[in-house]
Protein backbone atom coordinates (compact mmCIF):
# COMPACT_ATOMS: atom_id res chain seq x y z
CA UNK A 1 91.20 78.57 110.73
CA UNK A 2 93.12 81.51 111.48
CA UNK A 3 95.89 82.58 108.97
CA UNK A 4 99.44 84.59 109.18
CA UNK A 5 101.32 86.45 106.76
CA UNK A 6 104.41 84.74 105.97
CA UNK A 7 107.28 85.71 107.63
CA UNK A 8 109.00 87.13 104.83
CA UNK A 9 106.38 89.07 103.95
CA UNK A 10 107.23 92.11 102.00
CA UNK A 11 105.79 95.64 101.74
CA UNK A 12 105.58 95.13 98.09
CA UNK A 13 102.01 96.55 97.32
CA UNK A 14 100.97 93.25 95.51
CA UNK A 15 101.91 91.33 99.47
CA UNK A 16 100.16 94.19 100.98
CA UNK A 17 96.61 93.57 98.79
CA UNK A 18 96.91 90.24 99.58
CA UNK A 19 97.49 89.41 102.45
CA UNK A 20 96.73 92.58 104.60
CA UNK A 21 94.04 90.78 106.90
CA UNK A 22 95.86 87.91 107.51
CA UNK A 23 97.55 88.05 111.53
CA UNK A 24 101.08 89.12 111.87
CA UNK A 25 103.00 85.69 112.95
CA UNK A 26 104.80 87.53 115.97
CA UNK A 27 108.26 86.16 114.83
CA UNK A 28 109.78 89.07 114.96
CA UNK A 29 108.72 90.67 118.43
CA UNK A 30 111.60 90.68 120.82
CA UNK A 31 110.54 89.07 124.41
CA UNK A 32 110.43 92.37 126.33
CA UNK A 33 108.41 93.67 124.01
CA UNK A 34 105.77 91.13 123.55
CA UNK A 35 105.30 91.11 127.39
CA UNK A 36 104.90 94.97 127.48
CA UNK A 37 102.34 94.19 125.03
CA UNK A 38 100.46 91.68 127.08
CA UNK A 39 100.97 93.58 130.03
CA UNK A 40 99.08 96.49 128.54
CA UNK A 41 96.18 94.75 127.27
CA UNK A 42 95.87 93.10 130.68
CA UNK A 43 96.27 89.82 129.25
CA UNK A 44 97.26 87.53 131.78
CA UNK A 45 100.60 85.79 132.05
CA UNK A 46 103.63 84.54 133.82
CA UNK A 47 106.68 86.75 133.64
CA UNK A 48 109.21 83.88 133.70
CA UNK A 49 107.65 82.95 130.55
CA UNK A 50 110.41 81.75 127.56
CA UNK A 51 110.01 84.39 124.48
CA UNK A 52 108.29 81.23 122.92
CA UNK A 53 105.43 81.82 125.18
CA UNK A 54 105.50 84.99 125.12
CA UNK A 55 104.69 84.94 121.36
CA UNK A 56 102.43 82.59 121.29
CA UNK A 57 100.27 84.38 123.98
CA UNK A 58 100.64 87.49 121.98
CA UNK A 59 99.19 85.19 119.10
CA UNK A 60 95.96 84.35 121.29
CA UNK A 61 95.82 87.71 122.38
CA UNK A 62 95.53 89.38 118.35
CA UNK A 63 92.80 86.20 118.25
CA UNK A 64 91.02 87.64 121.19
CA UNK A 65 91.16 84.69 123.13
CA UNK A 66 91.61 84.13 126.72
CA UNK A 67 94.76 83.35 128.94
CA UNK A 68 94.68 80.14 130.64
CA UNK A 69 98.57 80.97 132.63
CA UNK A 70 97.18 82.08 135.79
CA UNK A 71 93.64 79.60 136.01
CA UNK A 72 94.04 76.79 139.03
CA UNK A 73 94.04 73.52 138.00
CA UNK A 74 90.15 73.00 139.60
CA UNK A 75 89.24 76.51 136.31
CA UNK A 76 90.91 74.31 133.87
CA UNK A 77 89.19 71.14 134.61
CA UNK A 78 86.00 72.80 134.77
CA UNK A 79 87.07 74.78 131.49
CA UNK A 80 87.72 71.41 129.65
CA UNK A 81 84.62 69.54 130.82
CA UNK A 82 82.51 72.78 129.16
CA UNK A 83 84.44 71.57 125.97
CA UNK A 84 83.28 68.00 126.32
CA UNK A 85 86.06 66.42 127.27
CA UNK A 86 85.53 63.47 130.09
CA UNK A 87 86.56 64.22 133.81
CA UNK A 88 87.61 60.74 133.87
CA UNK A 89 90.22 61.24 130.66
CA UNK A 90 91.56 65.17 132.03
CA UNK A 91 91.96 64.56 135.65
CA UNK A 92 95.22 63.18 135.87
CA UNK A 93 96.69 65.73 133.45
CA UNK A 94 99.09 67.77 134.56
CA UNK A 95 98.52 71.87 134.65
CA UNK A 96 100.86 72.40 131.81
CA UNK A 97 98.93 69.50 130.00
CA UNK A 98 95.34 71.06 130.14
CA UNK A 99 96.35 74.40 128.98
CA UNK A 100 97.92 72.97 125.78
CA UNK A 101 94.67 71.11 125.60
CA UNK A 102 92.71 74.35 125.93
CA UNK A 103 94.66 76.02 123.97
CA UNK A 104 94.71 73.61 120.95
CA UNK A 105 90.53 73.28 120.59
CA UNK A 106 89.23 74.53 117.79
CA UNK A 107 85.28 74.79 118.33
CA UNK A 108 82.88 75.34 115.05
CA UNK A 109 80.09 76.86 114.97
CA UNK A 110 78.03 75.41 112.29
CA UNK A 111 74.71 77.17 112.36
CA UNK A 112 76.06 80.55 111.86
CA UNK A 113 73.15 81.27 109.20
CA UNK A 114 70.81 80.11 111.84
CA UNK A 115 71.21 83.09 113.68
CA UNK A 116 69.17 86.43 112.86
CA UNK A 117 71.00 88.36 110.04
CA UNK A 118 71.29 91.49 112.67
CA UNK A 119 73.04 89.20 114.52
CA UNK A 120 74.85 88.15 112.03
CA UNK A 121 76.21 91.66 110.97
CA UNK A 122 76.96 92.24 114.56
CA UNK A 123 79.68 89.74 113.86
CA UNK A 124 80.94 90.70 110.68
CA UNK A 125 80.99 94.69 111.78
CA UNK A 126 83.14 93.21 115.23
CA UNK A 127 85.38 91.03 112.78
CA UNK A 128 86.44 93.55 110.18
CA UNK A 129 86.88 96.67 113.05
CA UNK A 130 89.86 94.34 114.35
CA UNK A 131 91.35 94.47 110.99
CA UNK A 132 94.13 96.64 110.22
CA UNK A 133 93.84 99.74 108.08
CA UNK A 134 95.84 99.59 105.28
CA UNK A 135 95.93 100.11 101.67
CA UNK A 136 95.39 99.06 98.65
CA UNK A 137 94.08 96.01 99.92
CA UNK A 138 91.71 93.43 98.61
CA UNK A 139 88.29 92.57 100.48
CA UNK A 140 88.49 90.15 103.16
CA UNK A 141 87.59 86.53 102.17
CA UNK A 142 84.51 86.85 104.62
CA UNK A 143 83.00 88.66 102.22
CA UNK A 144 83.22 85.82 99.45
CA UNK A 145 81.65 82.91 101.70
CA UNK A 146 78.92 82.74 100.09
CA UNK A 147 75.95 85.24 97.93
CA UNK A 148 74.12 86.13 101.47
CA UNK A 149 77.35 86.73 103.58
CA UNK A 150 79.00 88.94 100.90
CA UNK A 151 75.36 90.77 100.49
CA UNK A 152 75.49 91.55 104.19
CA UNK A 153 79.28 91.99 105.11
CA UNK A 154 80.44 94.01 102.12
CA UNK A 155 78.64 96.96 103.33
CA UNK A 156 79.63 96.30 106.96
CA UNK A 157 83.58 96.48 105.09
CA UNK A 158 83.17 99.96 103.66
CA UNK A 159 81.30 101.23 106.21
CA UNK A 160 84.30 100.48 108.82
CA UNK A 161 87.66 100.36 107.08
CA UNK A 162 89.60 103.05 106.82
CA UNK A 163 91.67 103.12 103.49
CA UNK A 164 94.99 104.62 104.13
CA UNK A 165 96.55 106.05 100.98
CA UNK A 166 100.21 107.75 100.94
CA UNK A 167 101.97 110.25 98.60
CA UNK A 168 104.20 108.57 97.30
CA UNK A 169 102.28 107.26 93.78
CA UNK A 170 100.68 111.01 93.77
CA UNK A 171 103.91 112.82 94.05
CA UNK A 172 105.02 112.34 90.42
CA UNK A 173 101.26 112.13 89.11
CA UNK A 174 102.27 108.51 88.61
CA UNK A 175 98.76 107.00 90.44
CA UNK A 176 97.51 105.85 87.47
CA UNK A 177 100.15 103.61 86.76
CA UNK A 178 100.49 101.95 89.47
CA UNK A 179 98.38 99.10 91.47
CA UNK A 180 95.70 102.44 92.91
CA UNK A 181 94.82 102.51 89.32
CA UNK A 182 93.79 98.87 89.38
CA UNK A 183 91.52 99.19 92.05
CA UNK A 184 87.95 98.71 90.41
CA UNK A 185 85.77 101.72 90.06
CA UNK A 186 83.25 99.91 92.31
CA UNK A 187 85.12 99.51 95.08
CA UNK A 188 86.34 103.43 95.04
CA UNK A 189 82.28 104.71 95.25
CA UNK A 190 81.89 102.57 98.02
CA UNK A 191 84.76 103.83 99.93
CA UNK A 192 83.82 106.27 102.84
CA UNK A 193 86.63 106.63 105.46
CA UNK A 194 90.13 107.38 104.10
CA UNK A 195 93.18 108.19 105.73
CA UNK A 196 95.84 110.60 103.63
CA UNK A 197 99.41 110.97 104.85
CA UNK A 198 102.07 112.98 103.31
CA UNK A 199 105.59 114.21 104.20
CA UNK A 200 106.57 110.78 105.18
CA UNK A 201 103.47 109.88 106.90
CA UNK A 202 104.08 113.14 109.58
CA UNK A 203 100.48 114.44 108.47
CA UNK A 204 97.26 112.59 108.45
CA UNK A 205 93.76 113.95 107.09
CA UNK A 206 90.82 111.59 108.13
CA UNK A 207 88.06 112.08 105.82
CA UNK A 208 84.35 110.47 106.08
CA UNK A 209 82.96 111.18 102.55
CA UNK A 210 79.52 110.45 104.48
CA UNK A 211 79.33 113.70 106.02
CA UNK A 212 76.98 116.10 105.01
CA UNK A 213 78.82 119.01 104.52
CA UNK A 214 82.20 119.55 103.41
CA UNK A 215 83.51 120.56 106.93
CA UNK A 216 81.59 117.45 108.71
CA UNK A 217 83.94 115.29 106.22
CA UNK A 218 87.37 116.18 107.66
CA UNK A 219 87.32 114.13 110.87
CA UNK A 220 90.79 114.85 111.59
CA UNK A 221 93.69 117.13 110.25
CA UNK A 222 97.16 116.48 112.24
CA UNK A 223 100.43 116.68 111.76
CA UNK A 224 102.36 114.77 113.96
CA UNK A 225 106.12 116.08 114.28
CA UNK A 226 106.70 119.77 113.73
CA UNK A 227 107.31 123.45 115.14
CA UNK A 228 103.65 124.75 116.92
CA UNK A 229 103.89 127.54 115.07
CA UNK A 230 104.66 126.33 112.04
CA UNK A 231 102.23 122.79 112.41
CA UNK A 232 99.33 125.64 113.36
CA UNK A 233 99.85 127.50 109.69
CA UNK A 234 100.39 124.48 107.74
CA UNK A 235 97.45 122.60 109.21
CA UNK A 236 94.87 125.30 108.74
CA UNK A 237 96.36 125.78 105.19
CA UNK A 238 95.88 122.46 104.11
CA UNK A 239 92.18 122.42 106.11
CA UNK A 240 91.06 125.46 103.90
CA UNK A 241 92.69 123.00 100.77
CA UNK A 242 91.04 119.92 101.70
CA UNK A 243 87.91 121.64 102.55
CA UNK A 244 87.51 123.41 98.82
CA UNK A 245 88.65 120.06 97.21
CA UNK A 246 85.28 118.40 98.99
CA UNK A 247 83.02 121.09 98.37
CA UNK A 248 83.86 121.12 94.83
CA UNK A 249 83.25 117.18 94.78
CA UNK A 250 79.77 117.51 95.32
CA UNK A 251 79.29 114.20 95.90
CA UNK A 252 75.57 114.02 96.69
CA UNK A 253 74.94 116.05 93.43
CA UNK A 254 76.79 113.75 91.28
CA UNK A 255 74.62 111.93 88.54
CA UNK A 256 74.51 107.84 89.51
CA UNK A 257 77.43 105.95 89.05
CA UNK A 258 79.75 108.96 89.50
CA UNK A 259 80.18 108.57 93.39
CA UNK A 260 84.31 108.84 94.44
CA UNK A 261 86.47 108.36 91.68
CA UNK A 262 90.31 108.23 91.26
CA UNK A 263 90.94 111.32 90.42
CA UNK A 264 89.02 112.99 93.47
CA UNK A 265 91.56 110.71 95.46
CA UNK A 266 94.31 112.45 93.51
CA UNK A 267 92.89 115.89 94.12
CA UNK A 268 92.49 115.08 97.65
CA UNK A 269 95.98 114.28 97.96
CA UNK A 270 97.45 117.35 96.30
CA UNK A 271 95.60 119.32 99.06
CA UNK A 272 97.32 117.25 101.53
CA UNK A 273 100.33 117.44 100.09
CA UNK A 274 100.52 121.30 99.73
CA UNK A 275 98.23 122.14 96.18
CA UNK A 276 101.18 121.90 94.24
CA UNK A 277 100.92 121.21 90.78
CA UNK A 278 102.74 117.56 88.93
């Protein structure tokens, strides 16, 4: 069953942690817009649509399901006999009438654990890359199905999210008393792809704390509005910062159980944000 965010969803952190993997509802997406969207991702539709449609298409689209709109009667037929429904019961139905019926099954695929666990992680790697990067958030309830899905998806989580922290808790050195603070130490040394923005979100550091060396870990160092000149100097500034901050981490050197901590975040950030001092 696929879930939304509520429509008056905040961007309280609390909301955020919780319901950060949950769809967006689509409520709010103004009809031009939504078809732009489809348009883009090739999804197929018809551009007389009502903004109704339109948002509900975008809906099966973030699902990554199919579009039924431009399918001939004789597709659709043949579409719902594959679902087991009788010829004899569809036939009559109206074009309109079997893509709401399409559209409304729900199939359920009961022997998921049948299948071969590399299989099986092939499916929770393709589920969590669709989810959306942000932070804090909580891990996704795939990962609590059961003792043998959380033992094979957990890793799949850390290994693809990227956890996108902001400045705005560092600034003051308040981070530790706010929600970062109540993220368990656990879940921090298994973190391996972060995101870091500062000045308003204009620059973004990528790090993979699985690189070797401290210059393999900075996938990406941009700063998004700016002068050339000026984003050139700043940038290789806060490189040279962000580079010293991870050799002195030494992660792989680190006794066991002292693998990324909450204060590395915080020094990480300062280098972002320019090495100055709280």
């Amino acid at each position: 069953m696929v879930q939304y965010r509520n429509t008056e969803w905040t961007l309280s952190p609390i909301s955020q942690a919780q319901d950060w993997w949950k769809l967006d509802d689509r409520q709010d997406v103004y009809r031009n817009d939504a078809r732009a969207i489809l348009y883009k991702r090739g999804f197929s539709h018809n551009k007389s649509s009502t903004v109704v449609r339109f948002k509900a298409l975008l809906r099966r689209s973030d699902r990554g399901l199919c579009s039924y709109d431009k399918r001939s009667k004789a597709e659709l037929l043949q579409f719902c006999e594959s679902r087991g429904y009788a010829r004899s019961d569809v036939l009559k139905s109206s074009k309109a009438d079997l893509i709401a019926l399409l559209e409304n099954y729900e199939p359920v695929f009961e022997p998921f654990m049948e299948l071969p666990p590399e299989l099986r992680v092939l499916i929770y790697e393709y589920h969590l890359a669709s989810l959306e990067s942000l932070s804090p958030v909580v891990t996704p309830p795939i990962t609590a199905v059961s003792k043998i899905v959380r033992k094979e998806a957990l890793p799949c989580f850390y290994d693809t999210h990227r956890f996108v922290f902001d400045e705005e808790p560092f600034e003051y050195g308040e981070y530790k008393k706010t929600y970062i603070n109540n993220i368990p130490t656990s879940n921090f040394s298994q973190m391996r792809k972060l995101r870091l923005t500062a000045y308003d979100k204009d620059i973004q550091c990528d790090i993979d704390l699985g690189g070797k060396t401290a210059q393999a870990r900075i996938e990406k160092l941009v700063w998004i509005n700016g002068i050339a000149e000026v984003m050139k100097e700043v940038v290789g500034a806060m490189s040279e910062r962000v580079t010293g901050v991870l050799k002195a981490l030494d992660m792989d050197g680190r006794p066991e159980g002292k693998a990324f901590q909450l204060d590395d975040l915080a020094l990480l950030m300062e280098a972002v944000m320019g090495g100055t001092n709280w």
